[in-house]
C-alpha atoms as a PDB file:
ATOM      1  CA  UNK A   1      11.801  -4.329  -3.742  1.00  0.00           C
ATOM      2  CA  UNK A   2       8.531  -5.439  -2.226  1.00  0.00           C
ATOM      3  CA  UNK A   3       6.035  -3.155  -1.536  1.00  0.00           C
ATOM      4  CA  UNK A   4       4.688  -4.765   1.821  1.00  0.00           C
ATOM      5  CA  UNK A   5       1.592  -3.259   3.308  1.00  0.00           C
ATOM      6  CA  UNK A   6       1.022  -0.223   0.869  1.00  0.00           C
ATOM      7  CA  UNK A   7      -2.025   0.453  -0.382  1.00  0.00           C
ATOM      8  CA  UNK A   8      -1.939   2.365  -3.582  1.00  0.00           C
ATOM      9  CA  UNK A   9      -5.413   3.280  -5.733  1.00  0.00           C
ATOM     10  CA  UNK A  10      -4.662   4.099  -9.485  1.00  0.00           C
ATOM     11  CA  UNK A  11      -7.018   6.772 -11.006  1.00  0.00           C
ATOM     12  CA  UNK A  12      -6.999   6.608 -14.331  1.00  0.00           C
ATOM     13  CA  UNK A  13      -9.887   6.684 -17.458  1.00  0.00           C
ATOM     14  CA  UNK A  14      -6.952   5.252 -20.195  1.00  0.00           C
ATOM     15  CA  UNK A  15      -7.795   1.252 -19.509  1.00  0.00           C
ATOM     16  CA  UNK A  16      -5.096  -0.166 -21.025  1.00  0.00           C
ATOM     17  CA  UNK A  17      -2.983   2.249 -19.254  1.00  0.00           C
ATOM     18  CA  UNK A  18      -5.129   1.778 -15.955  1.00  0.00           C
ATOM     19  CA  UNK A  19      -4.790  -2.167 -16.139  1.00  0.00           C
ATOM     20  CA  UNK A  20      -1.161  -2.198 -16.903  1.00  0.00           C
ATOM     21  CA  UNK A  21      -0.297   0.139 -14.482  1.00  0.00           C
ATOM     22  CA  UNK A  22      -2.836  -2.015 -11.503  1.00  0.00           C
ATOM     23  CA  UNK A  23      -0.924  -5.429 -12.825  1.00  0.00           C
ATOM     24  CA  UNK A  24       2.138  -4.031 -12.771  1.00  0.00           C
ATOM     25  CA  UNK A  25       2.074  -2.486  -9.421  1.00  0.00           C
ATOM     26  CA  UNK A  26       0.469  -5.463  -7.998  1.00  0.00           C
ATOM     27  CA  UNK A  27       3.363  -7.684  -9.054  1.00  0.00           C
ATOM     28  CA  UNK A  28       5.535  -5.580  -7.136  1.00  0.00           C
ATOM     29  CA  UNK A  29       3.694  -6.228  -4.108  1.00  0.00           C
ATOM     30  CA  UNK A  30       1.403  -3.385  -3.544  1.00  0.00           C
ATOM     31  CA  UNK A  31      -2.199  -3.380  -2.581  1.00  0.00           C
ATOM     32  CA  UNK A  32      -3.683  -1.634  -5.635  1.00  0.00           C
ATOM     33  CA  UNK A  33      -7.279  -0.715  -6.323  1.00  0.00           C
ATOM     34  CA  UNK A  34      -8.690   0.869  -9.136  1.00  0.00           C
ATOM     35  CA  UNK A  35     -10.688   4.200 -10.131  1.00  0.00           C
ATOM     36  CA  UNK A  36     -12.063   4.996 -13.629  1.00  0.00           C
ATOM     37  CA  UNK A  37     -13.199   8.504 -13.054  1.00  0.00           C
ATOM     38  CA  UNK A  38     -12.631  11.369 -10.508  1.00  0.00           C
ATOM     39  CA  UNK A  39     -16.106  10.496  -8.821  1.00  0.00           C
ATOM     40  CA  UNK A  40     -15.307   6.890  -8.289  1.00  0.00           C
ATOM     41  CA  UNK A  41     -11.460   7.985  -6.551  1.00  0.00           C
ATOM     42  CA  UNK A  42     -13.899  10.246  -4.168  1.00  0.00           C
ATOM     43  CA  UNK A  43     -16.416   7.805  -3.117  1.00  0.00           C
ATOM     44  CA  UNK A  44     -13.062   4.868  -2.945  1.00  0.00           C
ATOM     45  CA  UNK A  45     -11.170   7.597  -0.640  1.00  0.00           C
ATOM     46  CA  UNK A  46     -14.166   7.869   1.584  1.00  0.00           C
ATOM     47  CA  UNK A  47     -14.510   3.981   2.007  1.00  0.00           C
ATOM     48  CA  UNK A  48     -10.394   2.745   2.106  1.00  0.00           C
ATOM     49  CA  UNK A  49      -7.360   4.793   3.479  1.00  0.00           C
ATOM     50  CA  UNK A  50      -4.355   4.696   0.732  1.00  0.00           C
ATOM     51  CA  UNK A  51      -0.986   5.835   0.927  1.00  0.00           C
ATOM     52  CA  UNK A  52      -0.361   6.898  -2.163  1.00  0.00           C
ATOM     53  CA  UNK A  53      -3.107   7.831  -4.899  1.00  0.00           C
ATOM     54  CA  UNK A  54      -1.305   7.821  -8.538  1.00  0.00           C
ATOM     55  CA  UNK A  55      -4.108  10.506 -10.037  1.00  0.00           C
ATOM     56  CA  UNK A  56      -4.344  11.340 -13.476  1.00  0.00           C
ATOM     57  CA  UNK A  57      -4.900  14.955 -14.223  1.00  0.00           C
ATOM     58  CA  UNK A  58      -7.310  14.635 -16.890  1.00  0.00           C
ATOM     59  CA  UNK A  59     -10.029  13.099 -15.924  1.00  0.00           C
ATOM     60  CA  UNK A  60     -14.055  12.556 -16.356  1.00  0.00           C
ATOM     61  CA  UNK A  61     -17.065  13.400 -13.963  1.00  0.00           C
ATOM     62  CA  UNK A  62     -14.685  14.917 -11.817  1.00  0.00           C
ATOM     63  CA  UNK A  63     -11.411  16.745 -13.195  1.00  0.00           C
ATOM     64  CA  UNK A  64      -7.890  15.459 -11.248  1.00  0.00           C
ATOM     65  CA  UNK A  65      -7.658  18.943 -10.640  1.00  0.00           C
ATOM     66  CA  UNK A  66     -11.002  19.047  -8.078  1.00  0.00           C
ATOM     67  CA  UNK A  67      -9.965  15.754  -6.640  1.00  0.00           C
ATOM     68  CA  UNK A  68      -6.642  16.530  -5.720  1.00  0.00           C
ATOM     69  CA  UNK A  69      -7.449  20.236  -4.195  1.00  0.00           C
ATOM     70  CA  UNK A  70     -10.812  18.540  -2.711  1.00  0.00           C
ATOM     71  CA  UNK A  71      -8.673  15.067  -0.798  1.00  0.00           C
ATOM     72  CA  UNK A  72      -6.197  18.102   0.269  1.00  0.00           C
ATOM     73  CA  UNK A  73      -8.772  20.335   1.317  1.00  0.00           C
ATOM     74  CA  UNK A  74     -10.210  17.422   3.793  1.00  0.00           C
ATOM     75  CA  UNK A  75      -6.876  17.204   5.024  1.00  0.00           C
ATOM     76  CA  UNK A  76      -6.505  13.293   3.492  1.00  0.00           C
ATOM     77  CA  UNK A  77      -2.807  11.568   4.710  1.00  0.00           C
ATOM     78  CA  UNK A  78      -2.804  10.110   1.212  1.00  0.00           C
ATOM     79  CA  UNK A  79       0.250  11.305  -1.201  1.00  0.00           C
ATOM     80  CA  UNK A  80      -0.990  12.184  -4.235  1.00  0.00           C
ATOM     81  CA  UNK A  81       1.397  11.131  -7.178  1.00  0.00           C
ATOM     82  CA  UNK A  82      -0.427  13.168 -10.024  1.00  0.00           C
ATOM     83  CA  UNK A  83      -0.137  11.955 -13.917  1.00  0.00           C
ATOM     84  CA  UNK A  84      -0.134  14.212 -17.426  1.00  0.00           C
ATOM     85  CA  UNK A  85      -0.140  13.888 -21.071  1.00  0.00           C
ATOM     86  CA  UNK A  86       1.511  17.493 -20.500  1.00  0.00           C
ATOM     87  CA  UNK A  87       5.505  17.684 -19.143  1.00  0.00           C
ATOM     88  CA  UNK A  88       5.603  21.821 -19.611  1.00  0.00           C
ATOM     89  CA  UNK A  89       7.124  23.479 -16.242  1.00  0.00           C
ATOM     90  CA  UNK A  90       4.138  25.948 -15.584  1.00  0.00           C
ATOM     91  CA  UNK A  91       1.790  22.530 -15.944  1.00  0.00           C
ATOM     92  CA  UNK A  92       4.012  20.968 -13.136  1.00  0.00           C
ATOM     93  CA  UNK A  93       4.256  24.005 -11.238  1.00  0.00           C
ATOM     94  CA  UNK A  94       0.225  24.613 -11.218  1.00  0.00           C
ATOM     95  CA  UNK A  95      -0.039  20.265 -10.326  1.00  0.00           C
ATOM     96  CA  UNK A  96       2.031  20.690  -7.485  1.00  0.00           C
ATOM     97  CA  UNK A  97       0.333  23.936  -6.302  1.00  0.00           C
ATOM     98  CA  UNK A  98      -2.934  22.195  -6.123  1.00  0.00           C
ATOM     99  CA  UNK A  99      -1.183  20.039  -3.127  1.00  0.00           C
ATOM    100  CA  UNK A 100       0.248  17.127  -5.370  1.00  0.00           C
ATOM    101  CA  UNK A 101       3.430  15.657  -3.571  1.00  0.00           C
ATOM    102  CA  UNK A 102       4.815  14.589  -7.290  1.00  0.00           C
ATOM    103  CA  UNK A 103       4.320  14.763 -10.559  1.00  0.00           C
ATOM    104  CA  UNK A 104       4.758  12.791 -13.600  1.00  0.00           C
ATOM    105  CA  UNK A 105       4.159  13.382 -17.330  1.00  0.00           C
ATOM    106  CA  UNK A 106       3.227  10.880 -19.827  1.00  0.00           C
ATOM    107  CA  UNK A 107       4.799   8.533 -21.042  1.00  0.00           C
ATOM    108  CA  UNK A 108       6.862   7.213 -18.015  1.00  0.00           C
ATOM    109  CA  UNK A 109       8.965   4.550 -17.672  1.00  0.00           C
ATOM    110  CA  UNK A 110       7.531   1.559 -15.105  1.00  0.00           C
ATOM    111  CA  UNK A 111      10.390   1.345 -13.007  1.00  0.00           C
ATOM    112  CA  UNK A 112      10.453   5.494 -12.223  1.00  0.00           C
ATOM    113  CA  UNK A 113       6.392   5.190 -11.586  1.00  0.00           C
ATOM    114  CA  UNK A 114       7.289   2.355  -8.930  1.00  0.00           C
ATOM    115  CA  UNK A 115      10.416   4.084  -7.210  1.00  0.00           C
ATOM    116  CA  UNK A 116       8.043   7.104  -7.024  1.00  0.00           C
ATOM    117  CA  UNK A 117       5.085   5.463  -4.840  1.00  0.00           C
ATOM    118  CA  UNK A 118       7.743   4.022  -3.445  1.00  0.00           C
ATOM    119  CA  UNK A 119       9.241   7.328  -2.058  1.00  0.00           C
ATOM    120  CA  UNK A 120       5.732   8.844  -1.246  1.00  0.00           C
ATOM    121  CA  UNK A 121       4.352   5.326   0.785  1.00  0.00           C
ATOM    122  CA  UNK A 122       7.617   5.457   3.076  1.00  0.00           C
ATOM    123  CA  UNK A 123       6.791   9.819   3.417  1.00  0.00           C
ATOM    124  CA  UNK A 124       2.820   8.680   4.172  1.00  0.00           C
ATOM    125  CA  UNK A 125       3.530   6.095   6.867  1.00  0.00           C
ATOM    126  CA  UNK A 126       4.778   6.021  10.141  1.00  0.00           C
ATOM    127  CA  UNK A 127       8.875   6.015  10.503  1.00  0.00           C
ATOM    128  CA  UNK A 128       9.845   2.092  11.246  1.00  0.00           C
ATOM    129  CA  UNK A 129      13.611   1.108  11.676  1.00  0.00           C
ATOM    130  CA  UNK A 130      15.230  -0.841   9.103  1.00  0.00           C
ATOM    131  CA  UNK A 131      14.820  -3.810  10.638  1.00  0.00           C
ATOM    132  CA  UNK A 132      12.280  -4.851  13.070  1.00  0.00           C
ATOM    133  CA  UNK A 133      12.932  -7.441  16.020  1.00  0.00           C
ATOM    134  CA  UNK A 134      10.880  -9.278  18.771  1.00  0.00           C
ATOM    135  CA  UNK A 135      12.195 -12.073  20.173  1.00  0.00           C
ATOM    136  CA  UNK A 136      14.406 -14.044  17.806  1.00  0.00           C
ATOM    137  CA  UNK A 137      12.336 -12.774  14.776  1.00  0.00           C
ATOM    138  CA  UNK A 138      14.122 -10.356  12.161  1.00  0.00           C
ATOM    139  CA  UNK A 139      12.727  -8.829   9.152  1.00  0.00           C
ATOM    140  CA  UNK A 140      14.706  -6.298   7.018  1.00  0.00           C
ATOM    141  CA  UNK A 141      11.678  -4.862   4.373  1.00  0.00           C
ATOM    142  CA  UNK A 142      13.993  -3.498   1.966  1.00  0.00           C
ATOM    143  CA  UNK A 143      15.509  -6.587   1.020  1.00  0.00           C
ATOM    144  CA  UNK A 144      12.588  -8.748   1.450  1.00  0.00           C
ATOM    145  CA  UNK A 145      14.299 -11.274   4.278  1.00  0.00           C
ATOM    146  CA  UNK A 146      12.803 -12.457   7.491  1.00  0.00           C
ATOM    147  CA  UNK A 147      14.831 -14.817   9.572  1.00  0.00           C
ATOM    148  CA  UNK A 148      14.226 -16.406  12.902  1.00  0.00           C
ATOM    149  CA  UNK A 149      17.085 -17.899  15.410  1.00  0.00           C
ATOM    150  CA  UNK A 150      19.605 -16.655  12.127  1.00  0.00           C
ATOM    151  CA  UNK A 151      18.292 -19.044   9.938  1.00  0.00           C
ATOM    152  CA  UNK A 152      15.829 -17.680   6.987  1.00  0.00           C
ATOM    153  CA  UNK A 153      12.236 -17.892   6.737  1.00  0.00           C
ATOM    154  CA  UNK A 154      10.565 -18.851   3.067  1.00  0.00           C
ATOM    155  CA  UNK A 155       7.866 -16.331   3.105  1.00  0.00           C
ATOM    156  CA  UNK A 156       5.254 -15.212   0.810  1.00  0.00           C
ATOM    157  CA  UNK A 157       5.002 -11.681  -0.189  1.00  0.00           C
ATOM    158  CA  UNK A 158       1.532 -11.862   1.471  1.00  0.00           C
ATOM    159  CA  UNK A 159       3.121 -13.368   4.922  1.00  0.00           C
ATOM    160  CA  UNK A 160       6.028 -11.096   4.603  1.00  0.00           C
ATOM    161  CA  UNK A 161       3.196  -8.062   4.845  1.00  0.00           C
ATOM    162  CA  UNK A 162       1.428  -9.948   7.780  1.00  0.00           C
ATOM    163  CA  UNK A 163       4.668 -10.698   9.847  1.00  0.00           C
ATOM    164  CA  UNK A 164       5.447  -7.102   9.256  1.00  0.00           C
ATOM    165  CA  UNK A 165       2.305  -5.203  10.023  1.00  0.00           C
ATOM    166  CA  UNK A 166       2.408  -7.696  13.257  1.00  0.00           C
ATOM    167  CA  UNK A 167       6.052  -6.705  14.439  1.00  0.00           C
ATOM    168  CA  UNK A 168       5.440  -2.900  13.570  1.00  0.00           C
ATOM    169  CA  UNK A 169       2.389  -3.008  16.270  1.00  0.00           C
ATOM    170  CA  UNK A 170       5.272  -3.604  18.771  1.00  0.00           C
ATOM    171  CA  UNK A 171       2.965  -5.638  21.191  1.00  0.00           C
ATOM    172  CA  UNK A 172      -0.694  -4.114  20.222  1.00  0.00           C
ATOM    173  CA  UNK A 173      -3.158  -6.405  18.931  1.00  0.00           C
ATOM    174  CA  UNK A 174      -3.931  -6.412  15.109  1.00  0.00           C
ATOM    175  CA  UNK A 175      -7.601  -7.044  14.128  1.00  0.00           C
ATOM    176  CA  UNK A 176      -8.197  -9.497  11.428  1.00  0.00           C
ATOM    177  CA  UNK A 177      -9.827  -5.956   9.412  1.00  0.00           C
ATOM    178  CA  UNK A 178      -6.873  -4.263   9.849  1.00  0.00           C
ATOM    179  CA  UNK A 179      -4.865  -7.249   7.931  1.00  0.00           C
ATOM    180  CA  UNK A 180      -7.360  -7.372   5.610  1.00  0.00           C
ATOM    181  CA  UNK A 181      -7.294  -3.524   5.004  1.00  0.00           C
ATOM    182  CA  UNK A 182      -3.416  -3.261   5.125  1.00  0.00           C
ATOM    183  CA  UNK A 183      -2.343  -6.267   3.354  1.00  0.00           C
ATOM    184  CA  UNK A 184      -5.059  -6.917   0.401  1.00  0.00           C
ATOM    185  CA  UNK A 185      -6.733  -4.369  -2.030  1.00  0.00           C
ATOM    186  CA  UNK A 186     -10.528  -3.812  -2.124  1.00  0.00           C
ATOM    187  CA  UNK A 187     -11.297  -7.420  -4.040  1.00  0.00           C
ATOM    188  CA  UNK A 188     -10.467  -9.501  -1.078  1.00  0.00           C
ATOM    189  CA  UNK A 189     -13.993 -10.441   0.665  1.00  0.00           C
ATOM    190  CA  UNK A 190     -13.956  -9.719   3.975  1.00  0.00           C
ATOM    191  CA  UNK A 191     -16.497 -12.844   4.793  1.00  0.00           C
ATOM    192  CA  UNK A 192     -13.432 -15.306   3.726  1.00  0.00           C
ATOM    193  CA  UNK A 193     -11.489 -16.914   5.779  1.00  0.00           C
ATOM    194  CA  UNK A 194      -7.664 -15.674   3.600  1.00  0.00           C
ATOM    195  CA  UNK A 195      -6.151 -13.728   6.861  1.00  0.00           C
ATOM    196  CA  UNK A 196      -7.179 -16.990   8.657  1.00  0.00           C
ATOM    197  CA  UNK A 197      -5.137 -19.530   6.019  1.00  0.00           C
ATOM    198  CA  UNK A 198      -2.269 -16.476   5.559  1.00  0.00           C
ATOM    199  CA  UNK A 199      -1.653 -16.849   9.686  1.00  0.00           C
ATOM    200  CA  UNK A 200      -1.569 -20.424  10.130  1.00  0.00           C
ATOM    201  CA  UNK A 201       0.735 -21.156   6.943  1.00  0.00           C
ATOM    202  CA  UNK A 202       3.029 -18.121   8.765  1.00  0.00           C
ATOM    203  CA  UNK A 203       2.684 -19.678  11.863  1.00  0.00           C
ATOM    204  CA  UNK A 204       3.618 -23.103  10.682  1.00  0.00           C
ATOM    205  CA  UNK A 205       6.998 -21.607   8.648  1.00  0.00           C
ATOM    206  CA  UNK A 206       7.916 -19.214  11.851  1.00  0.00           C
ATOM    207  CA  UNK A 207       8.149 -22.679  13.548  1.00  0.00           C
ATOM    208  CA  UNK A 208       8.313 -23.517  17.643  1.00  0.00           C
ATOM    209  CA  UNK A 209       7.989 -22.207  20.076  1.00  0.00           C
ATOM    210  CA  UNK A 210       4.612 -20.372  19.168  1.00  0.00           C
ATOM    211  CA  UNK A 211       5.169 -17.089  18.069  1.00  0.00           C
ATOM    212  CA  UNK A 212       1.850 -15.264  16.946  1.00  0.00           C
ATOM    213  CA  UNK A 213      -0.898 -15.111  19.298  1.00  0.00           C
ATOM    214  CA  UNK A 214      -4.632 -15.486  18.582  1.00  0.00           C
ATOM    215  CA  UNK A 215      -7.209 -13.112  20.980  1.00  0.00           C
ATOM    216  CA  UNK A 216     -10.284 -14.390  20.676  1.00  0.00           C
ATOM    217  CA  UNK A 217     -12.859 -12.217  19.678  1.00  0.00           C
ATOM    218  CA  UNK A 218     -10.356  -9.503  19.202  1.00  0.00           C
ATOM    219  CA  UNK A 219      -7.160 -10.352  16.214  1.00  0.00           C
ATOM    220  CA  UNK A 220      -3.159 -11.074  16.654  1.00  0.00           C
ATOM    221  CA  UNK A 221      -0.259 -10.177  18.475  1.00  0.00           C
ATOM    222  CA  UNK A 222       3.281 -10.648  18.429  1.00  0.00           C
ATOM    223  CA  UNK A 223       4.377  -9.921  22.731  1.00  0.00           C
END
């Protein structure tokens, strides 16, 4: 299952467990940043909106605890996925009550960590339908398959997110930041030209007649 335009940030101190779980997460598509302490995942949620923010409880400068009651208290969209070394029912009971949507002790298995952002990211964003259509363009997101005119489009994971994020606007213009802050995680420089190359390599395997439309001086549109 691809991930598409989710932006995830991953707070964890553990860096072995913090880089495995940012590699592995990124391979399944999601935009993934990284936090090393409870002050960094502050200052990151200040900067970049995520949809789901896979805490650990334990951490230093400021405890998982304070960040999770403090990104609630400021009424953050984020869904807060919180990590612990302890699995006891009053410790998942008192995780929760902070305003954590989920909870998860160490050790986990990969594949349950992924179906869980998974579950929060479709809770944090706005309700699409299954498929999405404009014109003869048709992209189902669960199973990763865009098509145009019935025949199938070879699309990167990166031009899969753009396409979608494009037909989910249903008409509006995207801005070149909004790609940028949708489809990529925090590493991507915003003073290259990737969104530019992304577009024209979609454009060119979305074929004729033209599909996506360039507003100067503003970003993209599907009409």
């Amino acid at each position: 299952m691809i991930a598409w335009t989710m932006r995830v940030l991953v707070v964890e101190d553990e860096r072995d467990l913090a880089n495995a779980v940012v590699r592995g997460l990124s391979l399944q598509g999601f935009a993934v940043d990284l936090a090393e302490d409870g002050a960094e995942a502050l200052d990151k949620t200040w900067v970049s909106s995520y949809d789901v923010i896979v805490l650990d409880r334990d951490l230093p400068a400021v405890h998982g605890d304070d960040v999770c009651r403090r990104l609630v208290g400021e009424g953050a969209v984020s869904r807060i996925l919180m990590l612990t070394a302890s699995g006891t029912v009053d410790d998942r009971v008192q995780g929760l009550g902070l305003g954590a949507d989920d909870y998860l002790s160490k050790p986990f298995a990969f594949s349950e960590l992924v179906a869980r952002v998974h579950a929060l990211g479709r809770r944090a964003q706005r309700p699409l339908p299954p498929v999405l259509r404009r014109h003869d363009v048709e992209l189902d997101p669960a199973r990763g398959l865009a098509c145009r005119g019935g025949g199938r489009l070879d699309l990167t994971p990166k031009e899969l997110a753009v396409l979608r994020i494009l037909l989910a606007a249903d008409g509006a213009i995207v801005s070149a930041e909004a790609l940028l802050e949708r489809a990529w995680d925090e590493n991507a420089d915003p003073f290259t030209n990737t969104v530019r190359v992304t577009l024209s390599t979609l454009r060119r395997k979305l074929g004729e007649p033209p599909l996506i439309e360039t507003v100067i001086g503003v970003g993209y549109v599907i009409r």
